[in-house]
PDB file of N, CA and C in Angstrom:
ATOM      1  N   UNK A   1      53.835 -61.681  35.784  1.00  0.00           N
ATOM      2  CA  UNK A   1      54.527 -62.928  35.927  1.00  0.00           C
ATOM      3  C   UNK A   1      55.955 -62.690  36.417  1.00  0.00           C
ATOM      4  N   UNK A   2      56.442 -61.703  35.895  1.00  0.00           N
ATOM      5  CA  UNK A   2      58.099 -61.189  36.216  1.00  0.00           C
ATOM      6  C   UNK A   2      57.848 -60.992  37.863  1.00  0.00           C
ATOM      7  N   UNK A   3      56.625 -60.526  38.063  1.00  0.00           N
ATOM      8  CA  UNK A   3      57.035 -59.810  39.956  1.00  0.00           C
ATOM      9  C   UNK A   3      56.685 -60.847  40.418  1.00  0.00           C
ATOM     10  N   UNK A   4      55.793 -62.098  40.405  1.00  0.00           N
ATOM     11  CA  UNK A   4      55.656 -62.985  41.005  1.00  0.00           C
ATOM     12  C   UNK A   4      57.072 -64.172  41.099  1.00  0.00           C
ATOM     13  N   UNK A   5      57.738 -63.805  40.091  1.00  0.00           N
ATOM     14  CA  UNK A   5      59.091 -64.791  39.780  1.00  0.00           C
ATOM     15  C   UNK A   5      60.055 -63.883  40.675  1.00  0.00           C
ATOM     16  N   UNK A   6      60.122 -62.756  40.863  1.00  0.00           N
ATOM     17  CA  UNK A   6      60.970 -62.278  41.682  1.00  0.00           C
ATOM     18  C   UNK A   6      60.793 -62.507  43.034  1.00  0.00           C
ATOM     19  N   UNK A   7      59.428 -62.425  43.304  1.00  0.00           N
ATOM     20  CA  UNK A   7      59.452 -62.430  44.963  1.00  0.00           C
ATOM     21  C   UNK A   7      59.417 -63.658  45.200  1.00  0.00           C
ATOM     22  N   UNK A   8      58.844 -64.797  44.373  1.00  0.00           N
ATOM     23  CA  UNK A   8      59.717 -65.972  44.448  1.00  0.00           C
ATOM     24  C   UNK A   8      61.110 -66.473  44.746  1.00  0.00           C
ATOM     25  N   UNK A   9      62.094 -65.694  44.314  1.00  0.00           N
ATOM     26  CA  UNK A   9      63.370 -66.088  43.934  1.00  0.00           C
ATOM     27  C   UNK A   9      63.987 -65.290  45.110  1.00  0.00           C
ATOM     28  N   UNK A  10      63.513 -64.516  45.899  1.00  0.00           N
ATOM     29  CA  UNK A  10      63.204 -63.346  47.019  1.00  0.00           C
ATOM     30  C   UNK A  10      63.341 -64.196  47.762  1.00  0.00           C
ATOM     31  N   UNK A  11      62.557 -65.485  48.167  1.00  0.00           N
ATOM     32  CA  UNK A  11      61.574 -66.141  48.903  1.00  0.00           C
ATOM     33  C   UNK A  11      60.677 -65.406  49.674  1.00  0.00           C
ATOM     34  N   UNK A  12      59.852 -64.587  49.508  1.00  0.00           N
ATOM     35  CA  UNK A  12      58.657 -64.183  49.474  1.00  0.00           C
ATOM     36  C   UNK A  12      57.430 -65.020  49.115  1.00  0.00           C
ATOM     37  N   UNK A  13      56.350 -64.299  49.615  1.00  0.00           N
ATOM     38  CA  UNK A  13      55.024 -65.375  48.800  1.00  0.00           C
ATOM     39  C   UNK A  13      54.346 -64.005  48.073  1.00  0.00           C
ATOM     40  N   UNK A  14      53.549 -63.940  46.971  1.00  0.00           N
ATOM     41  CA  UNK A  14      52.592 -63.281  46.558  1.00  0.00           C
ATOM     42  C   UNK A  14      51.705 -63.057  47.375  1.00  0.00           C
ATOM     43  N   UNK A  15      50.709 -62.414  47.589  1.00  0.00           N
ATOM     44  CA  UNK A  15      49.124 -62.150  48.167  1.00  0.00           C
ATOM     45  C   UNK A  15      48.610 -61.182  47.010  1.00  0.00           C
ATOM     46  N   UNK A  16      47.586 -61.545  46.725  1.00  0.00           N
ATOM     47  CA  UNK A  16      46.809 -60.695  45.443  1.00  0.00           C
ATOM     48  C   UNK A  16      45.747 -60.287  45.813  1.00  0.00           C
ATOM     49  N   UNK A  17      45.574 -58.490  44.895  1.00  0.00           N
ATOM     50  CA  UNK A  17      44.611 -58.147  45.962  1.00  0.00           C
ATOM     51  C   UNK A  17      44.153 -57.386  44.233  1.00  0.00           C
ATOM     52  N   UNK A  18      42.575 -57.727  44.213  1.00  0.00           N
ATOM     53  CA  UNK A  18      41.634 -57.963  43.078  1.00  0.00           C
ATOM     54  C   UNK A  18      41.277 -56.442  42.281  1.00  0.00           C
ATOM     55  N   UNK A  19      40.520 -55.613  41.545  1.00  0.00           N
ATOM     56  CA  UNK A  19      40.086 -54.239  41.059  1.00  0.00           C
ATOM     57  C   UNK A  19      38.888 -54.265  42.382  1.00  0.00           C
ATOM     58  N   UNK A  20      38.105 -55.664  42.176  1.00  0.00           N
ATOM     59  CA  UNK A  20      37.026 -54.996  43.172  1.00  0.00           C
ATOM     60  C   UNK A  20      36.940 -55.028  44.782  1.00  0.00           C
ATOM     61  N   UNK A  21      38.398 -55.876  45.215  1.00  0.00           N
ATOM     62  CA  UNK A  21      38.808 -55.240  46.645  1.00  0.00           C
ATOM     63  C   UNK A  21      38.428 -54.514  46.719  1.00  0.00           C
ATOM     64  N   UNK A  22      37.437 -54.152  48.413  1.00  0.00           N
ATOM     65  CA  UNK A  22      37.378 -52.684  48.653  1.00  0.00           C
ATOM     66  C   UNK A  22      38.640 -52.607  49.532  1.00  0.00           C
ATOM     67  N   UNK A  23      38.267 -50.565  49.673  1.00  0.00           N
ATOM     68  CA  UNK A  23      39.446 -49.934  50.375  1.00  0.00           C
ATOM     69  C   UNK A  23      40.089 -51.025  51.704  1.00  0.00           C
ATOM     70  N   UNK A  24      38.546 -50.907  52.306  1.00  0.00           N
ATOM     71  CA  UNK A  24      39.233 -51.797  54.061  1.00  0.00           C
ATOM     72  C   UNK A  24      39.591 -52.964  53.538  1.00  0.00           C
ATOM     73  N   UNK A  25      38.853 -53.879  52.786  1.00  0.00           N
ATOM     74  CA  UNK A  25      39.682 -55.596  52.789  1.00  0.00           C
ATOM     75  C   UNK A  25      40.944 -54.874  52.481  1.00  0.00           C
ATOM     76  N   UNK A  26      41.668 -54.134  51.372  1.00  0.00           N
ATOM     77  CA  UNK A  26      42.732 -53.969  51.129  1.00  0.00           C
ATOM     78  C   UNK A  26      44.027 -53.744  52.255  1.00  0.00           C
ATOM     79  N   UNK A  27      43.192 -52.810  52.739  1.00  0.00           N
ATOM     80  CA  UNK A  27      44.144 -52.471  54.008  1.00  0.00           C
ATOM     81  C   UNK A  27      44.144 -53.641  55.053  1.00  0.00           C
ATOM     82  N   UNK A  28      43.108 -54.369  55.304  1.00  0.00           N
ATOM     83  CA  UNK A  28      43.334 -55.362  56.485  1.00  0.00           C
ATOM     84  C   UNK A  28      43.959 -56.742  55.407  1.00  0.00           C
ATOM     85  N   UNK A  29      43.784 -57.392  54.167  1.00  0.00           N
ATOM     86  CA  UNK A  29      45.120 -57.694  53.570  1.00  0.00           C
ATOM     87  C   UNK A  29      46.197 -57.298  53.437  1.00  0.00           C
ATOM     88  N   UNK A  30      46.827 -56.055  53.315  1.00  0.00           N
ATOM     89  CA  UNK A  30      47.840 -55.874  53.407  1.00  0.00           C
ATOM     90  C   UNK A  30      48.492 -55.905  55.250  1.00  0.00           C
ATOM     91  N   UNK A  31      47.811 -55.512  56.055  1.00  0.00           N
ATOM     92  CA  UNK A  31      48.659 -55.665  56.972  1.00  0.00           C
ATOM     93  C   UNK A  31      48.395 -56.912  57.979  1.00  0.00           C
ATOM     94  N   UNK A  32      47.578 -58.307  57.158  1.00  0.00           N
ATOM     95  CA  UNK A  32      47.284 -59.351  57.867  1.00  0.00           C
ATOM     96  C   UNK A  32      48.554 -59.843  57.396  1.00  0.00           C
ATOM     97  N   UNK A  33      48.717 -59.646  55.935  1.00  0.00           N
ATOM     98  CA  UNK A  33      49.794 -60.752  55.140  1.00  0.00           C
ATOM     99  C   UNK A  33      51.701 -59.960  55.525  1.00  0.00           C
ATOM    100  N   UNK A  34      51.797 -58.843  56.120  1.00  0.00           N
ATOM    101  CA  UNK A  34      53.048 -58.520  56.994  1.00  0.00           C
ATOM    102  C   UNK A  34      53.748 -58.230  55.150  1.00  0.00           C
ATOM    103  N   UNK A  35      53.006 -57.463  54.747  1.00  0.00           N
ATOM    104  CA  UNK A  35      53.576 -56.785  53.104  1.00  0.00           C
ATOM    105  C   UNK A  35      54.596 -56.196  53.603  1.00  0.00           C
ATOM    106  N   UNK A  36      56.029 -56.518  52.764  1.00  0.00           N
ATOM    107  CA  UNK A  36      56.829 -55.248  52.550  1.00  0.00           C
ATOM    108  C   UNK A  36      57.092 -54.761  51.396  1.00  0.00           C
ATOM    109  N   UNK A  37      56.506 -55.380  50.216  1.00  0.00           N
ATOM    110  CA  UNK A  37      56.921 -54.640  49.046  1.00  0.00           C
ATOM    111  C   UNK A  37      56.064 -54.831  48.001  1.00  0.00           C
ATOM    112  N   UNK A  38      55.432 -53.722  47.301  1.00  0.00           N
ATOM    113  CA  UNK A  38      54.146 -53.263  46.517  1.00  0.00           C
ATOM    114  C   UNK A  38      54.150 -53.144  45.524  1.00  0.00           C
ATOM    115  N   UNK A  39      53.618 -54.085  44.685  1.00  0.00           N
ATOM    116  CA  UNK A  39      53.916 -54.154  42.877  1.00  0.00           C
ATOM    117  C   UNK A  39      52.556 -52.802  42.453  1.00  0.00           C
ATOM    118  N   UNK A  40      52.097 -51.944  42.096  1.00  0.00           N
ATOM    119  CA  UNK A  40      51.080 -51.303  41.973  1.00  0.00           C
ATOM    120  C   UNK A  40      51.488 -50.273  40.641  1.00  0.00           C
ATOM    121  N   UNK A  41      50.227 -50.157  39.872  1.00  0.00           N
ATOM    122  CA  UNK A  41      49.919 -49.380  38.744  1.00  0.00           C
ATOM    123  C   UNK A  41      50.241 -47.884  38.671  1.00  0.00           C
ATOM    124  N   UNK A  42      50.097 -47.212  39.924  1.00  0.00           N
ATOM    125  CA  UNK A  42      50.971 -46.173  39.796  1.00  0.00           C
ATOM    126  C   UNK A  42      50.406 -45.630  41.126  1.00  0.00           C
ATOM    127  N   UNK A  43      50.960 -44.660  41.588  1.00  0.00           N
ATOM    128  CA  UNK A  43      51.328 -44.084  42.775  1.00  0.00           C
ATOM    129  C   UNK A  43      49.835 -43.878  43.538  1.00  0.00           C
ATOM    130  N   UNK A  44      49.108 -43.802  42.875  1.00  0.00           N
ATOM    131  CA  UNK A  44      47.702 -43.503  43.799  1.00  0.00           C
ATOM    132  C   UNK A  44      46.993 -44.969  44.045  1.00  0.00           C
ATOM    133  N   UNK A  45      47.792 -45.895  43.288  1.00  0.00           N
ATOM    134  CA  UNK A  45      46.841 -47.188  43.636  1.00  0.00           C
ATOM    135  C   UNK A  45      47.743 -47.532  44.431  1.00  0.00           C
ATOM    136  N   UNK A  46      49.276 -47.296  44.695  1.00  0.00           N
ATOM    137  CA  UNK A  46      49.771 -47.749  45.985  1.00  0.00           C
ATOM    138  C   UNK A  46      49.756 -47.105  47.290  1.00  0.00           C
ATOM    139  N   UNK A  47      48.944 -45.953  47.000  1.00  0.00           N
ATOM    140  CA  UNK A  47      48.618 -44.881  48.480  1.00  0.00           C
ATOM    141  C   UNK A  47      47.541 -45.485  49.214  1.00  0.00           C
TER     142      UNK A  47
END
């Protein structure tokens, strides 16, 4: 809730991306939605 209130206040939008995303939707969400900044669980789920 805190990172969604930040990139709010950012003016940013969220895009949420699910456990059972696979690899490719992930990657073609992230670079449909023009991401610059990655809330993620730890370093291998943001690789």
């Amino acid at each position: 809730m805190l990172a969604d209130l930040a990139v709010n206040c950012a003016g940013g939008a969220t895009t949420t991306i699910y456990p059972s995303t696979t690899a490719e939707d992930c990657a073609y969400i992230l670079r449909d939605s023009a991401t610059r900044i990655v809330f993620a669980e730890d370093a291998a789920q943001g690789a």
